[in-house]
Structure formats: structure tokens, C-alpha cells
Protein backbone atom coordinates (compact mmCIF):
# COMPACT_ATOMS: atom_id res chain seq x y z
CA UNK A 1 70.31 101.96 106.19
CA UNK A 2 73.45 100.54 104.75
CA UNK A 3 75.16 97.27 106.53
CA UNK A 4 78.97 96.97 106.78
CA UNK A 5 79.92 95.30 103.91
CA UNK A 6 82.26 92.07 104.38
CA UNK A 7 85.53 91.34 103.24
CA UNK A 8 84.49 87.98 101.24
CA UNK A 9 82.02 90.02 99.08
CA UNK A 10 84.60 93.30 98.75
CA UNK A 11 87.19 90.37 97.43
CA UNK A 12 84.85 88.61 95.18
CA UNK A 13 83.60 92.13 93.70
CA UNK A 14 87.07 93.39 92.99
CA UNK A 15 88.14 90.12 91.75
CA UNK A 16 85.22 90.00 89.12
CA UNK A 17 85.82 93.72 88.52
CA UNK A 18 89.22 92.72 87.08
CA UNK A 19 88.34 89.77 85.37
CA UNK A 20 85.14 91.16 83.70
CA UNK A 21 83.98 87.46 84.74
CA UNK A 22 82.69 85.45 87.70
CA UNK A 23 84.47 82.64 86.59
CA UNK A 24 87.68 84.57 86.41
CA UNK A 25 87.45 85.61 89.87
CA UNK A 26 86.67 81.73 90.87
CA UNK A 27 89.52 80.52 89.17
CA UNK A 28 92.08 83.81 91.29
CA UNK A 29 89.91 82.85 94.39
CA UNK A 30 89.86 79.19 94.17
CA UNK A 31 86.26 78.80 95.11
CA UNK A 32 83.26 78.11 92.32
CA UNK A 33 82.18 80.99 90.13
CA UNK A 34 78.21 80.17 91.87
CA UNK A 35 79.63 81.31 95.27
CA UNK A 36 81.29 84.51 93.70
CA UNK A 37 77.91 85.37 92.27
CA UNK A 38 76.21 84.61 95.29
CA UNK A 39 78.62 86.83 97.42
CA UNK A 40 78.51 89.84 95.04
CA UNK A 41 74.93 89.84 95.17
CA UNK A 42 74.68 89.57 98.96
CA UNK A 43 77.45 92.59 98.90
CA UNK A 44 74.81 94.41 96.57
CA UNK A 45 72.12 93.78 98.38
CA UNK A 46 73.81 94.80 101.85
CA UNK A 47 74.65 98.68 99.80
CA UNK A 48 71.31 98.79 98.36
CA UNK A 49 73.03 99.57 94.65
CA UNK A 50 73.66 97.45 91.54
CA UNK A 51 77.33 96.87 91.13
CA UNK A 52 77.31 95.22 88.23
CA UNK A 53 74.99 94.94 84.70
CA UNK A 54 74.94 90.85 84.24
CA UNK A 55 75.35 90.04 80.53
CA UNK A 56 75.51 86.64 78.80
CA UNK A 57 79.82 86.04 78.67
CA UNK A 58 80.53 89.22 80.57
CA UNK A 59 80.07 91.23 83.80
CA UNK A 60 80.15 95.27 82.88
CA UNK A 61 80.56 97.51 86.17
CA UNK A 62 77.24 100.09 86.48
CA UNK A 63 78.37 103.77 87.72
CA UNK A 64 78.39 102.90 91.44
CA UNK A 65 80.80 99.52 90.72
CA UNK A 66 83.23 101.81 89.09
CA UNK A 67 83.05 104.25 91.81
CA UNK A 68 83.39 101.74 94.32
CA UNK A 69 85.47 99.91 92.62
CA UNK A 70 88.31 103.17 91.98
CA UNK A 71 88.19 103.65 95.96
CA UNK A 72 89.03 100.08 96.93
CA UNK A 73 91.74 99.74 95.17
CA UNK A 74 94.10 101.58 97.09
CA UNK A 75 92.14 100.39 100.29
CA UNK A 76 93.05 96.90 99.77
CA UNK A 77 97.01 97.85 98.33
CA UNK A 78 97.30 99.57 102.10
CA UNK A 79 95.65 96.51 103.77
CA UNK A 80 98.55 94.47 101.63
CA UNK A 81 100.99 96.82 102.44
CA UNK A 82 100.37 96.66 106.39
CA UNK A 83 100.42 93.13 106.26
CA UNK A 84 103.45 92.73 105.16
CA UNK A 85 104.78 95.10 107.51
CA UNK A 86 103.27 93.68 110.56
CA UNK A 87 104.80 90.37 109.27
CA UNK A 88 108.13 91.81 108.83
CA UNK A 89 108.28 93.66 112.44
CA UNK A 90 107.14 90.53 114.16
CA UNK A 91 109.38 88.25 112.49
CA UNK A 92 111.89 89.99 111.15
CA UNK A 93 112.37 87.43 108.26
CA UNK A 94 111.77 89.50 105.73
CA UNK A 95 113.84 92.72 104.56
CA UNK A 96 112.13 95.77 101.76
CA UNK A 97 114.79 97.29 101.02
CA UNK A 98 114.12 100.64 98.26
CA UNK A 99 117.27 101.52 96.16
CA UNK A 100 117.82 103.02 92.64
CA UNK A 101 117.85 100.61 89.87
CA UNK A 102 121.18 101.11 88.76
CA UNK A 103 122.35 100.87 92.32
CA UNK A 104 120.43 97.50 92.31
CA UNK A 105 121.83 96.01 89.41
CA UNK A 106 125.17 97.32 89.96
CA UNK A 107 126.15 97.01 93.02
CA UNK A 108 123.62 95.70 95.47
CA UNK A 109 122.14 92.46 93.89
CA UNK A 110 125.87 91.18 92.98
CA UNK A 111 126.43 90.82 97.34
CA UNK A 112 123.09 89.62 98.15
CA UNK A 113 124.72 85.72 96.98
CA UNK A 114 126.83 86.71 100.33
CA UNK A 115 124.16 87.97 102.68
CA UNK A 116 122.37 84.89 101.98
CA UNK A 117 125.37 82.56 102.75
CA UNK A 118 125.65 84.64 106.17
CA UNK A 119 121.92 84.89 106.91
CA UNK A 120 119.83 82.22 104.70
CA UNK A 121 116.88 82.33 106.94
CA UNK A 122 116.35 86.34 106.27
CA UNK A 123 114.72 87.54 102.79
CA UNK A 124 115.36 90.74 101.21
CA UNK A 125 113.06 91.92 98.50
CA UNK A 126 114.73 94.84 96.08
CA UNK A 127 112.46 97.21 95.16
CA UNK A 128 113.21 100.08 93.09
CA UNK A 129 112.13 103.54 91.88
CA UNK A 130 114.25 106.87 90.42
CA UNK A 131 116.79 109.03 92.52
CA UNK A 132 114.26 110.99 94.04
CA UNK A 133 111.78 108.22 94.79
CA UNK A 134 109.54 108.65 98.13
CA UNK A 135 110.61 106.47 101.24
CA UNK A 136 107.78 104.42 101.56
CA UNK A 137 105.80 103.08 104.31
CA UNK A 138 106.44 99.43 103.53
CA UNK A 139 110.06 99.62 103.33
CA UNK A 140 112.18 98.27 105.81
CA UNK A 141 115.20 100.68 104.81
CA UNK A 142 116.94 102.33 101.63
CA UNK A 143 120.07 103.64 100.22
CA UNK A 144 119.79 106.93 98.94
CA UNK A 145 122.39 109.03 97.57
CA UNK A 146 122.17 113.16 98.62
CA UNK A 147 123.42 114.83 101.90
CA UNK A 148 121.62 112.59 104.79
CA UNK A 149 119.41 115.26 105.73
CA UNK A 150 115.83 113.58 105.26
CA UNK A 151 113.01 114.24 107.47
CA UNK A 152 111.70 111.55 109.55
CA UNK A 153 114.56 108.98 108.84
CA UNK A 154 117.54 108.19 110.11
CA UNK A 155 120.90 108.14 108.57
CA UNK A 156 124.39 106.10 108.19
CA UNK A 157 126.83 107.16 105.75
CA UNK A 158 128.01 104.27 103.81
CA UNK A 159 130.54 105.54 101.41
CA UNK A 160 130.97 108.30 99.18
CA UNK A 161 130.45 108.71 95.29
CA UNK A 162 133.30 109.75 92.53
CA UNK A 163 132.25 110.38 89.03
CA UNK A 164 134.77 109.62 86.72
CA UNK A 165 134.85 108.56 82.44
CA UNK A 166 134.28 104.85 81.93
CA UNK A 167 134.69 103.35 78.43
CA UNK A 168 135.54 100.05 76.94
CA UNK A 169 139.63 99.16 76.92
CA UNK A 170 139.66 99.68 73.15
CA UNK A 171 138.13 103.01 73.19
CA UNK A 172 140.22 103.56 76.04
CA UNK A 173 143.38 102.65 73.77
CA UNK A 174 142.96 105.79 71.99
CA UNK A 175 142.91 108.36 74.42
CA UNK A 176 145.85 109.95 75.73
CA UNK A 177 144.42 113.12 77.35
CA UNK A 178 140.96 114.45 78.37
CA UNK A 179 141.38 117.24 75.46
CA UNK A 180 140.87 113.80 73.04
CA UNK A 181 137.27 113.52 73.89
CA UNK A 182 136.49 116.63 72.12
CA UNK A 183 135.13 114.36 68.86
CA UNK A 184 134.17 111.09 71.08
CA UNK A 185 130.47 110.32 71.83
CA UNK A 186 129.95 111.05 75.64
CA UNK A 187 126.85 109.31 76.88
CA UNK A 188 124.82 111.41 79.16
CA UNK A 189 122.17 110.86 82.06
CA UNK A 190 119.05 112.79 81.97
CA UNK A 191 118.90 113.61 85.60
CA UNK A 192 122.60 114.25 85.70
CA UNK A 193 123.18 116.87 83.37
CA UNK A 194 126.33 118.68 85.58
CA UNK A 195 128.22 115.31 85.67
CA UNK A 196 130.16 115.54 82.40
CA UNK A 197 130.67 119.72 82.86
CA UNK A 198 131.85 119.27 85.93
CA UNK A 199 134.35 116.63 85.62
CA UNK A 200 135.41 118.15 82.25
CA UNK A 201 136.30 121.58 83.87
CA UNK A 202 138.20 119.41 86.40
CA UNK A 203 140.02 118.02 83.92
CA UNK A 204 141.21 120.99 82.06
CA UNK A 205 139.40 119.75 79.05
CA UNK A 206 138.49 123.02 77.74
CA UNK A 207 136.86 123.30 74.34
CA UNK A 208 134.81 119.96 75.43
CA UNK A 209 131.17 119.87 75.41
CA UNK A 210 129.58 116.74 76.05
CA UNK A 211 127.12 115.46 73.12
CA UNK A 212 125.66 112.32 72.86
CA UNK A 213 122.74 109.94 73.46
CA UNK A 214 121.17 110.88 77.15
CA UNK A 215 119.45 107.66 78.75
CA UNK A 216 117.25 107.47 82.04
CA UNK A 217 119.80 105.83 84.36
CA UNK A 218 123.64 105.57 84.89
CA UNK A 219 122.92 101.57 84.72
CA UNK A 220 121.66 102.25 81.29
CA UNK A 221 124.74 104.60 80.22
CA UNK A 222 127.23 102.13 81.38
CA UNK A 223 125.88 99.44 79.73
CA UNK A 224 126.48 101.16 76.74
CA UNK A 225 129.65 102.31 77.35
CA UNK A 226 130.48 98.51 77.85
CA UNK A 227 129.05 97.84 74.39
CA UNK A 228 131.06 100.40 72.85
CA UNK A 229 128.60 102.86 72.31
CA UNK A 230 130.55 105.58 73.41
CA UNK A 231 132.18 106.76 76.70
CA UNK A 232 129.93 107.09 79.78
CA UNK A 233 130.38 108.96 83.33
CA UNK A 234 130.62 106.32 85.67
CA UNK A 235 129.70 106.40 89.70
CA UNK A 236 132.06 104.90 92.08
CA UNK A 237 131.26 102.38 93.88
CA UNK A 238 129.37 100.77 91.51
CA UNK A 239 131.21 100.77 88.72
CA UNK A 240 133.63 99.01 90.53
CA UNK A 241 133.03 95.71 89.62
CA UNK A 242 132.88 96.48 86.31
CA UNK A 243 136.68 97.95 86.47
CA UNK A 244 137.80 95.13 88.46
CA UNK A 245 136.37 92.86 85.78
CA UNK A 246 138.03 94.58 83.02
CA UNK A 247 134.54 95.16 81.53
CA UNK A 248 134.86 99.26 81.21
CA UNK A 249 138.49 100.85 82.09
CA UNK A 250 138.68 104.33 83.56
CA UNK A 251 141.23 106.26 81.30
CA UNK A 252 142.19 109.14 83.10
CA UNK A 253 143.22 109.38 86.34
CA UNK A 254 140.79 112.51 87.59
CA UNK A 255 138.16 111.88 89.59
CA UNK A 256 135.27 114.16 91.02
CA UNK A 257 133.80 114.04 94.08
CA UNK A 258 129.61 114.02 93.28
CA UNK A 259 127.90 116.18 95.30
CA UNK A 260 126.48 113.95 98.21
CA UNK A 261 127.26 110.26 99.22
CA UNK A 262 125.61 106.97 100.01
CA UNK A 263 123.25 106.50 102.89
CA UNK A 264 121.20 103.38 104.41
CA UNK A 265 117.84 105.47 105.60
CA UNK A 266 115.37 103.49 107.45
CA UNK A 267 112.75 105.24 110.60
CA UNK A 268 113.46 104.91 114.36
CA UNK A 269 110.90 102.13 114.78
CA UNK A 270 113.06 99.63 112.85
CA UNK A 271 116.33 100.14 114.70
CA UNK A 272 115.47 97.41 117.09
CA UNK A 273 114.35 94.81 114.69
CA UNK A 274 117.08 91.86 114.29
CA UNK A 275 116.91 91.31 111.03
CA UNK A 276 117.60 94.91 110.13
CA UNK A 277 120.38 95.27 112.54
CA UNK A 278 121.92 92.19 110.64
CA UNK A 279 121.51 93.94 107.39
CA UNK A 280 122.27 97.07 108.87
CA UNK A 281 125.93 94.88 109.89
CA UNK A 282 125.99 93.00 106.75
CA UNK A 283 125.57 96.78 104.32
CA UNK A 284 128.37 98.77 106.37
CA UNK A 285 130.63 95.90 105.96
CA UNK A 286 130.03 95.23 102.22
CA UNK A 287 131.08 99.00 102.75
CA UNK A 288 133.80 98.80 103.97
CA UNK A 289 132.53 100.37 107.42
């Protein structure tokens, strides 16, 4: 027959699993490495199966550790996951909020100085992942950009997004027309390859064909539009700041809607919670909502 195990022995096992020591897991656990062993053994002893093969300076997991071992893992991320849910619904003190990174960098994280001013008692932890990145079940909300039609979430328009040539106010010196960009080095996104066509055809730039270096993220492009790499395609809102800070100029005046706009996305069950409906506030006025 095999006994429950208990959570102080599944701990100290997957703590010495990562450490490849007992006294590794002690020092995570804060307890001596004596009671580790003592707890893995009792957990080995409950499942009737060596865990472990004990040698002099190291621990080395036997067939049945590593199998155990593979399926706890995401056990215990879901147990660490659901607390901090269950902490965030009952106190509401503490915000996940999933974006894009270069919605993060670039426009998010420089307003959060003013949500904290306004709410210093409510934490928001950024977390980030690419344009099409799951919602997950630990977030509290996100801000997507696409059409608002996502199953199982609800949606608030926040603003829309314009895609328009960014470059630094030297390069931008030297162009008088979109036609001039036929020789200039247009930095591309990966997973944005109809950006530069379709502003260019809006344009009238014919005879343009955008070549350059092609980076993971707009935040990545810009950046090196703002060290002079070349010219980038450039998302409003968040190249905003940038313009308004005389970092990257936009020199032409044609701009292109993208296809989709912003949206805060969260699921029904959090409408009620304070501390999103103060962020929920907080994000439609940074908005201009």
C-alpha cells in the first residue's frame, strides 16, 4: 500500500533534487541538512521506492526520483501560482498584470511612478511574454493589442495604434520625401513583416522595399533607430515619449492605422476586485479614456 506522501518530505526531495545536495536544500529551507535527510527518507519509505543513490559529496536521483521529480514540478508551480491568486482576490494588494515587453518598457513602466503616487498601498508586478502570449491563469489582467475578440475575457478598448517611420533628428535632417528612403537602412520586426509595405504603399513610396536588420521586438527596433542604426517603424502610443523627448523624430507626416488597437483583457471574476477597478481607473485615464 502506498501512504499519502507529505508536503515537508515532497519540499525537502525537490529541494535536494535541485541542489544535488542535502545541505543545499538545508541552507534554501533553513532547517539542518540531518532533518532533510531524515524527511526524504521517511518520504521514501512512505512510496516504498529509492529516490535517491546516496554518494559521498553528492545526491544522484535513481529512475523513480527523476520521474517523480519531472511531475512535481509543475505540481508545485500551480500550488505557487494559486497562492498568489487567492492572495490577490482576497486582498486585492497585489496586481499581475501580462503585457508585451516593448509595451512594458515603453510605455507602461514609465506611468507606474504615477500609479504608485495615487495608490502606494497596491503592487503591480509586470510580467511579460510575445504578442501572441497565452492569458494566463495567474494574471490579474493584460493589454493586448488585436481586435478585442478573445474567448473567455473581457474587453476595454484603450486606444488605438498608428505605425509610422521613427529615426533619429539627424537622419531625419536628410529626408525630404518618403521616395528618399529608397537607399536608407529600414529596421524591420520579425513578427511584423506588413508594417513597412504597408505604410510605404501609403506613402506613395514606390520603388521602396524595405531591407535591413529584422529584430524580435519593436522595443528592440526603436532602440536602434535611437542609436542611429537606421530608421525604424514606430507604434503610437508608445513611441510617444520618445517623440516628445526629442529622442527619435517622425519625418513624414503619414501615418497608418495598424490593424487592431489596445485592449485591457482581464475574466469576469476580477471585475469586482478593488484593486483592479482602481487600475482598471488608473489605465483608461493614463489613456486618455
Amino acid at each position: 500500500m502506498v501512504h499519502a506522501p507529505f508536503l515537508n518530505g515532497i519540499r525537502a526531495f525537490e529541494a535536494a533534487a535541485r541542489a544535488g545536495s542535502f545541505a543545499g536544500a538545508a541552507e534554501e529551507l533553513h532547517v539542518s541538512p540531518a532533518a532533510i535527510s531524515r524527511l526524504v527518507k521517511l518520504l521514501e519509505e512512505r512510496m516504498g521506492v529509492a529516490l535517491f543513490t546516496r554518494h559521498a559529496n553528492r545526491l544522484a536521483l535513481t529512475e523513480a526520483g527523476r520521474h517523480y521529480r519531472n511531475g512535481l514540478v509543475p505540481l508545485l508551480d500551480g500550488i505557487a501560482r494559486l497562492t498568489a491568486e487567492a492572495a490577490e482576490r482576497g486582498g486585492g494588494r497585489v496586481l499581475t498584470v501580462g503585457v508585451g515587453p516593448t509595451f512594458a518598457i515603453r510605455w507602461l513602466i514609465p506611468r507606474l511612478p504615477d500609479w504608485q503616487r495615487r495608490h502606494p498601498g497596491i503592487e503591480v508586478r509586470i510580467t511579460t511574454g510575445g504578442a501572441a502570449a497565452p492569458f494566463a491563469e495567474g494574471w490579474t489582467c493584460g493589454i493586448r493589442l488585436g481586435d478585442g475578440a478573445w474567448p473567455g475575457l473581457v474587453a476595454t478598448p484603450l486606444f488605438a495604434a498608428e505605425l509610422m517611420p521613427v529615426c533619429r533628428p539627424d537622419i531625419a535632417a536628410g529626408l525630404a520625401a518618403p521616395a528618399g528612403l529608397v537607399d536608407r537602412c529600414l529596421l524591420r520586426v520579425s513578427h511584423a513583416p506588413e508594417d513597412w509595405p504597408r505604410w510605404l504603399a501609403a506613402a506613395g513610396a514606390e520603388g521602396v522595399a524595405a531591407r535591413g536588420p529584422v529584430f524580435d521586438f519593436y522595443g528592440q527596433a526603436q532602440q536602434a533607430a535611437a542609436d542611429g542604426l537606421g530608421i525604424a517603424m514606430g507604434i503610437r502610443p508608445y513611441v510617444d515619449d520618445d517623440l516628445a523627448a526629442g529622442r527619435l523624430v517622425a519625418p513624414f507626416s503619414v501615418k497608418v492605422p495598424k490593424r487592431g488597437r489596445w485592449w485591457l483583457v482581464h475574466r469576469a471574476a476580477r471585475a469586482e476586485e478593488p484593486g483592479f477597478q482602481a487600475f482598471r481607473a488608473w489605465l483608461l485615464d493614463q489613456a486618455g479614456g
